[in-house]
Protein backbone atom coordinates (compact mmCIF):
# COMPACT_ATOMS: atom_id res chain seq x y z
CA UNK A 1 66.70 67.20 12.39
CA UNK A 2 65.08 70.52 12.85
CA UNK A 3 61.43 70.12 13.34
CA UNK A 4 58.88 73.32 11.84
CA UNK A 5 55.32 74.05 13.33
CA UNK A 6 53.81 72.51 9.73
CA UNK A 7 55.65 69.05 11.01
CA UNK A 8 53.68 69.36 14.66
CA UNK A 9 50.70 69.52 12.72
CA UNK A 10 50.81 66.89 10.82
CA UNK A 11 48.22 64.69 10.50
CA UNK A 12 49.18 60.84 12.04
CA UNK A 13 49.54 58.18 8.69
CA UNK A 14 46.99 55.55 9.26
CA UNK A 15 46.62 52.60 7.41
CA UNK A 16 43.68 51.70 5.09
CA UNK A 17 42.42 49.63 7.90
CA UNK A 18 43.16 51.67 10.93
CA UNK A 19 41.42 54.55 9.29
CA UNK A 20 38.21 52.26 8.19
CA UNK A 21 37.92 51.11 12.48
CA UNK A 22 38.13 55.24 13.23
CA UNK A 23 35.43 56.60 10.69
CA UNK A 24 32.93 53.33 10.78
CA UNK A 25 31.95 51.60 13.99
CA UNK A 26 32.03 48.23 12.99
CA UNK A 27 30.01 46.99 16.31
CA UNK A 28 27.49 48.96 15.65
CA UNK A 29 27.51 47.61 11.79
CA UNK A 30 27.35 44.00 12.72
CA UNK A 31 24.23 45.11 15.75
CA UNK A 32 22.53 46.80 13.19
CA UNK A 33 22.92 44.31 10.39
CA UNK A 34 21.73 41.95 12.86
CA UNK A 35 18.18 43.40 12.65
CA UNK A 36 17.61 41.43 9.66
CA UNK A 37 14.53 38.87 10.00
CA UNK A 38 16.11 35.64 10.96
CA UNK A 39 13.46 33.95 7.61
CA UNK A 40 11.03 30.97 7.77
CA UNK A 41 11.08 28.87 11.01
CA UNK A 42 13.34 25.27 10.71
CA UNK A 43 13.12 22.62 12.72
CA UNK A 44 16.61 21.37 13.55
CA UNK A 45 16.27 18.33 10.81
CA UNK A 46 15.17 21.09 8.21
CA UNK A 47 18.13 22.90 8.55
CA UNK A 48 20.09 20.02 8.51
CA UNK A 49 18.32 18.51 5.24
CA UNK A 50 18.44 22.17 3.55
CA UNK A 51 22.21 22.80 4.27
CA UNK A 52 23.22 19.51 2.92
CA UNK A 53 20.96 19.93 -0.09
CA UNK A 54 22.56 23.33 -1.21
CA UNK A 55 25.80 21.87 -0.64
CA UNK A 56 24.90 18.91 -3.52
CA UNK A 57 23.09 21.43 -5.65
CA UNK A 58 26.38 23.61 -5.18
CA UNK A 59 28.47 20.68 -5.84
CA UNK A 60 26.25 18.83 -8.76
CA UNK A 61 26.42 22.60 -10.66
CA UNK A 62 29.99 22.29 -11.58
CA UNK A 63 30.38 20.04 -14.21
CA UNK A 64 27.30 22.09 -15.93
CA UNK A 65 28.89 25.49 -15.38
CA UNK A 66 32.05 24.02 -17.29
CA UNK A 67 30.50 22.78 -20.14
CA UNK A 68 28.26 25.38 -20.58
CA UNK A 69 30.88 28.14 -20.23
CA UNK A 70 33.84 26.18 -22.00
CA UNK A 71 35.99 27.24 -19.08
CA UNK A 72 38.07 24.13 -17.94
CA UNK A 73 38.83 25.87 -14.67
CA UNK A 74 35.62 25.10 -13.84
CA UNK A 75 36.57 21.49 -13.80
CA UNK A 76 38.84 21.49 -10.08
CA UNK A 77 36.22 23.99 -8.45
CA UNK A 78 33.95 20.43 -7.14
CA UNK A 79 37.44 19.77 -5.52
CA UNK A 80 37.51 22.78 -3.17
CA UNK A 81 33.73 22.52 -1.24
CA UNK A 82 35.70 24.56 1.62
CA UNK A 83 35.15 27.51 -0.53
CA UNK A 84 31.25 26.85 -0.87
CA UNK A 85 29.60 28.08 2.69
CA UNK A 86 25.76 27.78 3.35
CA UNK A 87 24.90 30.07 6.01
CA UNK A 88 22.16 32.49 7.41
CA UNK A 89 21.68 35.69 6.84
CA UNK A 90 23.22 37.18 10.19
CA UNK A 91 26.40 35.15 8.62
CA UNK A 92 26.10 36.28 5.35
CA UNK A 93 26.27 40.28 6.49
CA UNK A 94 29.22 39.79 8.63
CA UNK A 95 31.10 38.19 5.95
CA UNK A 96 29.92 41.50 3.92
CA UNK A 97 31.11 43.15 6.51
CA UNK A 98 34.22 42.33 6.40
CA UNK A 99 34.44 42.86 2.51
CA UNK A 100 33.38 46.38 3.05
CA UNK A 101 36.13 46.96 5.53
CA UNK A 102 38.45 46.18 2.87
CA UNK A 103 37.29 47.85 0.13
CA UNK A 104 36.49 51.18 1.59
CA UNK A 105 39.60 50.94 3.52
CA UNK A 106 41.53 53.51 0.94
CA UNK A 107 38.29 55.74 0.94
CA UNK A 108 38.41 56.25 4.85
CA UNK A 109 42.41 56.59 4.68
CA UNK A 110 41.24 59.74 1.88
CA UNK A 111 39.01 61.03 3.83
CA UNK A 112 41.67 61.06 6.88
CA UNK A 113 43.99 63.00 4.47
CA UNK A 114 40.96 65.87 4.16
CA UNK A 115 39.85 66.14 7.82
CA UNK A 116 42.56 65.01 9.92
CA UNK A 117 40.53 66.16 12.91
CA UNK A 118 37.92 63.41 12.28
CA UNK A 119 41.04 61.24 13.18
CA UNK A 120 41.17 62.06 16.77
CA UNK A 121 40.06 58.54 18.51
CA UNK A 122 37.73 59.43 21.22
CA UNK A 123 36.18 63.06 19.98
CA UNK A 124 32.64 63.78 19.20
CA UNK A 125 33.06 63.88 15.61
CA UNK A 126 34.56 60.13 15.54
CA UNK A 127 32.40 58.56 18.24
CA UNK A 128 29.07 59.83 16.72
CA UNK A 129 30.69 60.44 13.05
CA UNK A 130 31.49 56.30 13.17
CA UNK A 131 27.98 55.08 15.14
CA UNK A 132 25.57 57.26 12.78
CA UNK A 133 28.17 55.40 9.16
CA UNK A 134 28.06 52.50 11.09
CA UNK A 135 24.52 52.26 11.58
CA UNK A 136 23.47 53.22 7.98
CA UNK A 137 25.95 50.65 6.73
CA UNK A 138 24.63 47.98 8.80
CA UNK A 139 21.01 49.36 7.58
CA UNK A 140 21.46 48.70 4.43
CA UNK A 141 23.65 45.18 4.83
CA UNK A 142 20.07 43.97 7.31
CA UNK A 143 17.92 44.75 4.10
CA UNK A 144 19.94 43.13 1.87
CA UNK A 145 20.60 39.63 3.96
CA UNK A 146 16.77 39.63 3.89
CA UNK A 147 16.81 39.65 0.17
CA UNK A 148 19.94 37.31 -1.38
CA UNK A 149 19.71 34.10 -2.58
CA UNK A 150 23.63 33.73 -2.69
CA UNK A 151 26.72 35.78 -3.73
CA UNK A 152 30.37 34.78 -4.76
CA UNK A 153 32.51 37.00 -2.50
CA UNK A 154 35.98 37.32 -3.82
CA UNK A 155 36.68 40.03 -1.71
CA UNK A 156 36.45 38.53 1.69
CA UNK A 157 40.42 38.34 3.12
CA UNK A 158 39.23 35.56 5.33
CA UNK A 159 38.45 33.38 2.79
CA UNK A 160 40.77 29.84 2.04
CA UNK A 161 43.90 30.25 0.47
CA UNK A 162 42.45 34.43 -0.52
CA UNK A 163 40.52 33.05 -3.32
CA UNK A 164 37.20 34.02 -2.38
CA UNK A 165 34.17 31.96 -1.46
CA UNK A 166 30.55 31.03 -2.49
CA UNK A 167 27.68 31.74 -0.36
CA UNK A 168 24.49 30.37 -0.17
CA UNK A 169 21.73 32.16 2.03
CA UNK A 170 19.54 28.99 3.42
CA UNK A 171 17.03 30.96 5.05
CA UNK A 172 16.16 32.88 2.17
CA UNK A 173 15.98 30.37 -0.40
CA UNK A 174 13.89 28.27 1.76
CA UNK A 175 11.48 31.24 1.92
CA UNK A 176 11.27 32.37 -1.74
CA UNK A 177 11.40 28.18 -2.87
CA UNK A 178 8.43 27.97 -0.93
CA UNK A 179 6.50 31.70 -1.52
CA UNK A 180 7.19 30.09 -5.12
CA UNK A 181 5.81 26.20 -4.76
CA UNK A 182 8.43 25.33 -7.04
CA UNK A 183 10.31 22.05 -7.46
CA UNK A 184 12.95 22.20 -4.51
CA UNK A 185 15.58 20.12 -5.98
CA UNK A 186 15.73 22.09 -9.15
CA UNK A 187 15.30 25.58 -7.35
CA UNK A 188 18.49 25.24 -5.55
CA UNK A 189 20.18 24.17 -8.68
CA UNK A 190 18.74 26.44 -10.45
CA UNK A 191 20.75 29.44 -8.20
CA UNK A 192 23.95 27.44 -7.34
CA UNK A 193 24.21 27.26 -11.23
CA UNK A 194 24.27 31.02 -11.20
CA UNK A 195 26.68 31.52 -8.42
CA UNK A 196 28.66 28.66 -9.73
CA UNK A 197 29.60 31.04 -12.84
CA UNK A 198 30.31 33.85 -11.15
CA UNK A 199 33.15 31.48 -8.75
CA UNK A 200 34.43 30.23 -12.64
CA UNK A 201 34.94 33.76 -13.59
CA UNK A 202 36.91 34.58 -10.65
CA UNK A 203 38.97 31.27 -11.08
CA UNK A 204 39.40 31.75 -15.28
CA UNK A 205 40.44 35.69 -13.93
CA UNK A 206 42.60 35.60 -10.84
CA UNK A 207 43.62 39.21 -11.88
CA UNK A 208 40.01 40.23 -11.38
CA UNK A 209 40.14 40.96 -7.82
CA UNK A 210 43.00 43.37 -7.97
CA UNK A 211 41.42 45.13 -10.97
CA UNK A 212 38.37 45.82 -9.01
CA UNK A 213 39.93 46.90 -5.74
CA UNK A 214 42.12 49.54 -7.92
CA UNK A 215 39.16 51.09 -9.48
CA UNK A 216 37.60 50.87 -6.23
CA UNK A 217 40.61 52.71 -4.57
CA UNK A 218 40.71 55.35 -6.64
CA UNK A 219 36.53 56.20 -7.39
CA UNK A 220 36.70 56.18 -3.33
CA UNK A 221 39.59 58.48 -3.18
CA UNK A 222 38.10 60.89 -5.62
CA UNK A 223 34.47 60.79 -3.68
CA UNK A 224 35.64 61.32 -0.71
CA UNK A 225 39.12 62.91 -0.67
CA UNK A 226 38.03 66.72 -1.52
CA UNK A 227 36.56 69.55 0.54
CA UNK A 228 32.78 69.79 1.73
CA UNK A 229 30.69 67.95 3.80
CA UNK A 230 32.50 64.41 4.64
CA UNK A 231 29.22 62.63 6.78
CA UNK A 232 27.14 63.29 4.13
CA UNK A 233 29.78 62.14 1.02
CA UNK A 234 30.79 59.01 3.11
CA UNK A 235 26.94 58.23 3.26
CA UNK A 236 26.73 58.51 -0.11
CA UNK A 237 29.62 56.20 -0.87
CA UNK A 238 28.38 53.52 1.60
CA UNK A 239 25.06 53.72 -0.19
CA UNK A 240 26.45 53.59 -3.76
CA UNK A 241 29.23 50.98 -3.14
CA UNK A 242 26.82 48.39 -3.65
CA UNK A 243 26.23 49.84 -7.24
CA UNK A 244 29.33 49.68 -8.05
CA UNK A 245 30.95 46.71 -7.00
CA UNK A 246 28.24 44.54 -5.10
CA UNK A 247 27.03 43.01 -8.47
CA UNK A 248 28.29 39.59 -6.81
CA UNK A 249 25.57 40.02 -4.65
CA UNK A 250 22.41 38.53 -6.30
CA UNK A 251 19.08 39.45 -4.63
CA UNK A 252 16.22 37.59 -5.04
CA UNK A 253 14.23 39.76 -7.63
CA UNK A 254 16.46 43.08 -7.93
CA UNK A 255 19.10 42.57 -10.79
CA UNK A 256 17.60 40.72 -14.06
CA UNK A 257 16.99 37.27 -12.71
CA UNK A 258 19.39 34.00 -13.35
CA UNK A 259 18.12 32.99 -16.61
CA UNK A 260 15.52 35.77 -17.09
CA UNK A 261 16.90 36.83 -20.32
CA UNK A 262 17.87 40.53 -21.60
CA UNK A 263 13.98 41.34 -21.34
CA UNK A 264 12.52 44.85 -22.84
CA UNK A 265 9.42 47.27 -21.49
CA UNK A 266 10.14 49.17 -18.29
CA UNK A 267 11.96 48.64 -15.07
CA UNK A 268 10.51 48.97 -11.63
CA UNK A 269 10.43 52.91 -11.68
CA UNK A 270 8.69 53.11 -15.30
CA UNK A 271 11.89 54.11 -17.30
CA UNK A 272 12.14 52.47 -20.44
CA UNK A 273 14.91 49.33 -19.78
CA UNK A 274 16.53 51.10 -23.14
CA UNK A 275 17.14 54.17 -21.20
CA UNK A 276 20.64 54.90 -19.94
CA UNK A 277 21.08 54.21 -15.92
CA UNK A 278 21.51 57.58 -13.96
CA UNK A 279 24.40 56.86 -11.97
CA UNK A 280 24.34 59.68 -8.96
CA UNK A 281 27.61 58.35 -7.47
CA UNK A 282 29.28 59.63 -10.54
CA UNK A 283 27.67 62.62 -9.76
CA UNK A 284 29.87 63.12 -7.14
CA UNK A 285 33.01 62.19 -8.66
CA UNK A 286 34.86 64.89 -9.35
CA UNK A 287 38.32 64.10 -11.16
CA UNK A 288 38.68 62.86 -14.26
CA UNK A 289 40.37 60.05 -12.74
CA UNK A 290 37.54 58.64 -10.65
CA UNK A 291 35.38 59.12 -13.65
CA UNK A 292 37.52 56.86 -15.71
CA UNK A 293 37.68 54.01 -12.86
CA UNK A 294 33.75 54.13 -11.88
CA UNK A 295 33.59 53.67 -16.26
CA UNK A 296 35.74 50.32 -16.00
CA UNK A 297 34.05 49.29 -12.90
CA UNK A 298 30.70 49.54 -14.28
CA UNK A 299 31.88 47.72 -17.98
CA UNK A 300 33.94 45.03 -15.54
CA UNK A 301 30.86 44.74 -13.27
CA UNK A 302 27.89 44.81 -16.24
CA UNK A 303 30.23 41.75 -18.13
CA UNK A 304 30.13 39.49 -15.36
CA UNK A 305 26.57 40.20 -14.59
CA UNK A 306 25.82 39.52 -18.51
CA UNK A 307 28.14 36.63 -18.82
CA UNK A 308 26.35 35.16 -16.16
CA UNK A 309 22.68 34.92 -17.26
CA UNK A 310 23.95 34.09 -20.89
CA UNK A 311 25.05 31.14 -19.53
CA UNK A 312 21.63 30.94 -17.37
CA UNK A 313 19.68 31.58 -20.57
CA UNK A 314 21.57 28.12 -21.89
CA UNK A 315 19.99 25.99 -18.76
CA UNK A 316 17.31 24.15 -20.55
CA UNK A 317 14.95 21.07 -18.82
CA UNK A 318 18.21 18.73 -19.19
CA UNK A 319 19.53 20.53 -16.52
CA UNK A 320 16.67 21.62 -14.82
CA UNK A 321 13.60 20.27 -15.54
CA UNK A 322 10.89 22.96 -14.12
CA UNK A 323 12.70 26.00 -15.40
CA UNK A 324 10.37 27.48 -17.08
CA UNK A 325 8.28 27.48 -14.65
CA UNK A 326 11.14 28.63 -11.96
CA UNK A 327 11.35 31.70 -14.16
CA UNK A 328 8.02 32.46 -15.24
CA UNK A 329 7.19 32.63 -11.24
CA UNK A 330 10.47 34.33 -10.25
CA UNK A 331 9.68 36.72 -12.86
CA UNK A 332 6.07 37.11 -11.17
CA UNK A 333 7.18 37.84 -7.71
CA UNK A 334 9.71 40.32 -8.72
CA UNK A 335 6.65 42.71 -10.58
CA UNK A 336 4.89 42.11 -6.99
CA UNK A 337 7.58 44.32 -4.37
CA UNK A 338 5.42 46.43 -2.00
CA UNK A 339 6.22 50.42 -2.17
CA UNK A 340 8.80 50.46 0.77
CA UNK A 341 10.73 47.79 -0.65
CA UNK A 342 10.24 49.64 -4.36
CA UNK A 343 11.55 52.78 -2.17
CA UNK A 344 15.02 50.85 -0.35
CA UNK A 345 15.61 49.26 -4.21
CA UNK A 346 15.47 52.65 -5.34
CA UNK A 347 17.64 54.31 -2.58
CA UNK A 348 20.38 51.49 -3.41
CA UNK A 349 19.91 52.23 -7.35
CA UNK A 350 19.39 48.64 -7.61
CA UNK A 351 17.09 49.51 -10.51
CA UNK A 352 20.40 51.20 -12.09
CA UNK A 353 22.08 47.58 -11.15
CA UNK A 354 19.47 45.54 -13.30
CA UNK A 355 19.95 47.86 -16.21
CA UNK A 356 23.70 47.82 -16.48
CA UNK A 357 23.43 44.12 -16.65
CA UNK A 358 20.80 43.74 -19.21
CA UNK A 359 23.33 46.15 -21.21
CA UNK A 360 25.75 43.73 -20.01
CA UNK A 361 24.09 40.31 -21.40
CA UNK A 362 23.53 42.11 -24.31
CA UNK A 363 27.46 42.29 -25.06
CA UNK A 364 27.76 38.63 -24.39
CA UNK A 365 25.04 37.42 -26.89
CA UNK A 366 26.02 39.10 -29.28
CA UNK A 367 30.10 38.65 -29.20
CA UNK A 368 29.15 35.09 -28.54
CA UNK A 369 26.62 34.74 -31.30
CA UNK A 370 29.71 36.49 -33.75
CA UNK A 371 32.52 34.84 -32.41
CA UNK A 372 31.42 31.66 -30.71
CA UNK A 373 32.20 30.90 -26.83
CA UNK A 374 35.63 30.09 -27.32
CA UNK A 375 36.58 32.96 -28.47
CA UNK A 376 34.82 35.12 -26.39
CA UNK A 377 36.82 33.45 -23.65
CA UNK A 378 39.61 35.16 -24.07
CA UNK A 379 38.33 38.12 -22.08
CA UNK A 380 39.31 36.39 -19.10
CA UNK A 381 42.94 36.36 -20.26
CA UNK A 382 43.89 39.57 -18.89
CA UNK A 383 42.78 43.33 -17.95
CA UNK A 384 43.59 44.35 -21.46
CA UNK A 385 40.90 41.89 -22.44
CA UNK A 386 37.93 43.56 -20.36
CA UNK A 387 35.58 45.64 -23.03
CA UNK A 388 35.48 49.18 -22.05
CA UNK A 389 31.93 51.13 -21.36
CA UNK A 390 32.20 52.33 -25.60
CA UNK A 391 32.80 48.46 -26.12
CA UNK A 392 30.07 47.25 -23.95
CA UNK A 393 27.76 49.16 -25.63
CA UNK A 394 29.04 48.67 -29.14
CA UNK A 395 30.70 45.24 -28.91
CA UNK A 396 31.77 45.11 -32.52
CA UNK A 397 34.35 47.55 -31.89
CA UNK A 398 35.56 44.82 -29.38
CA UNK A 399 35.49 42.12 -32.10
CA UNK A 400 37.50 44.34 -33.94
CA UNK A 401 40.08 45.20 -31.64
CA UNK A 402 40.78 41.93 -30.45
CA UNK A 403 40.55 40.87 -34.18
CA UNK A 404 38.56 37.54 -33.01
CA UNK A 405 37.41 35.50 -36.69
CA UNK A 406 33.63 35.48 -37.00
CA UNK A 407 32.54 32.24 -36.66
């Protein structure tokens, strides 16, 4: 076979994965990540008594998350406890880690395509290019450890059987349960009940996890696959990921509490909660394409958010018998957040998080309040189900289309 110059030149094919290890150093991610305060100090017992606590609370949740969600999936998820981990927060960023690896995997493998030179192993451009990605990516994944409760990771390959797994952040609930003085036992119920939902979504959805990573795929191809400046796009992707799909990620005071309701006034930076989100990663989308797939990822995204704290709204003192008080004080400490920690929210657009899911519970209470929960159910049937952004926003239209009776 005759061989031209434009063959010699050619970039080398790397795999989503090989070409996520060139353009992020994932040492340096998982050194920088590390940074993280360690939380409260334990005495060995503690630890001991507050790890097997979660993992009742975790367990005790089930049964409530099925009959308050109507979701008999729910029902065998007490059966599988491998799938529910209690760790610290070191623990919980490398597992994030890891789900990062795989979902900007295509991203990297786009951004290979444009600059093939960045793909020379050993050159300036990918030493430094990876350590300064790296670092910023483990920058942001130290802040965040520092600041969730717990987070249903279905993205995590490492997971049992692929199906994802439930984690609860000891450290942290230990130090907001007691910045709180609330009722232990019902505190840790009170956010395993939350989490809890998010796992039955993922179970009553199996196709939800492929749905995400294709939208993911191709917004990621679209940021980062064109001409221009690729540090400063991959930077921007990195710190906009979260936005998009880290909404299983649930932060102690950022995105509308578990059970805080769809709320009104203003958000943390003063814009009315009515007001729609400025998205700036869609800023720098620029097919048509990407726009479309960052559209469905926000509407997929906002409806598990909002499907969520309905079904927190619906925990009442039978379940948990200080939750008002759980709420009113969770709701306290969030309006308290000193200015740099206002600043990183902002520089994450977490604000723009809380917003889509408020938008997001919205849908729910009102298709449920139409419909009834059984037939709202049958969004998790299959991706045709999903409402689009219109639908979110107008959820009538998705009564109509799915021509559900009114109850």
């Amino acid at each position: 076979m005759e061989h031209t110059a434009a063959d010699a030149d050619a970039a080398p094919a790397f795999s989503p994965e090989e070409a996520s290890d060139l353009l992020i150093n994932w040492d340096v991610v998982a050194r920088t990540a590390a940074l993280a305060p360690a939380g409260p100090r334990l005495s060995s017992r503690e630890i001991a008594e507050e790890v097997s606590a979660l993992r009742e609370a975790a367990s005790a949740s089930v049964a409530h998350v099925h009959r308050l969600t109507g979701l008999d999936v729910a029902a065998g998820l007490g059966e599988r406890p491998e799938e529910t981990l209690v760790v610290d927060r070191a623990t919980w960023a490398a597992g994030n880690a890891r789900s990062f690896r795989t979902m900007l995997g295509p991203a990297m493998q786009a951004a290979l395509e444009s600059r093939p030179e960045l793909g020379r192993e050993g050159s300036n451009a990918q030493v430094f290019g990876s350590a300064i990605t790296g670092s910023e990516l483990g920058g942001m994944l130290a802040f965040l450890s520092a600041n969730v409760l717990g987070q249903f990771d279905p993205f995590d390959t490492s997971a049992p059987a692929g199906r994802g797994h439930l984690m609860l952040v000891a450290p942290t609930i230990a130090q907001v349960r007691r910045e709180l003085n609330v009722v232990p036992e019902d505190f840790r119920l009170w956010i395993c009940l939350h989490e809890q939902t998010h796992r039955v979504q993922f179970a009553a959805a199996p196709w939800l996890v492929d749905h995400l990573m294709e939208q993911i795929t191709v917004l990621s191809r679209s940021t980062l696959g064109g001409a221009g400046d690729l540090g400063e796009r991959l930077r921007e992707m990195i710190g906009r990921m979260k936005e998009a799909v880290g909404a299983s990620a649930e932060s102690t005071d950022d995105v509308g509490e578990p059970g805080s309701g769809t709320g009104s006034g203003t958000d943390v930076d003063g814009e009315p909660a009515s007001a729609p989100p400025r998205n700036r990663l869609i800023e720098a989308v620029a097919s048509a394409e990407g726009r479309e797939a960052f559209s469905r990822a926000t509407a997929t995204m906002s409806l598990l958010e909002g499907h969520a704290n309905h079904i927190m709204d619906a925990v009442d003192s039978s379940i948990v018998p200080s939750v008002k008080t759980i709420r009113r004080r969770f709701e306290r400490r969030g309006r308290n957040r000193g200015m740099l920690d206002r600043a990183i929210r902002r520089l994450l657009q977490l604000d723009v998080k809380a917003r889509q899911y408020r938008d997001g519970q919205r849908f729910v209470d009102h298709v449920v309040g139409a419909v009834g929960m059984e037939q709202f159910n049958r969004v998790w049937e299959s991706v045709e189900h999903l409402p689009s952004e219109t639908e979110l926003h107008d959820p009538d239209r998705w009564i109509a289309r799915m021509e559900l009776p009114r109850a």
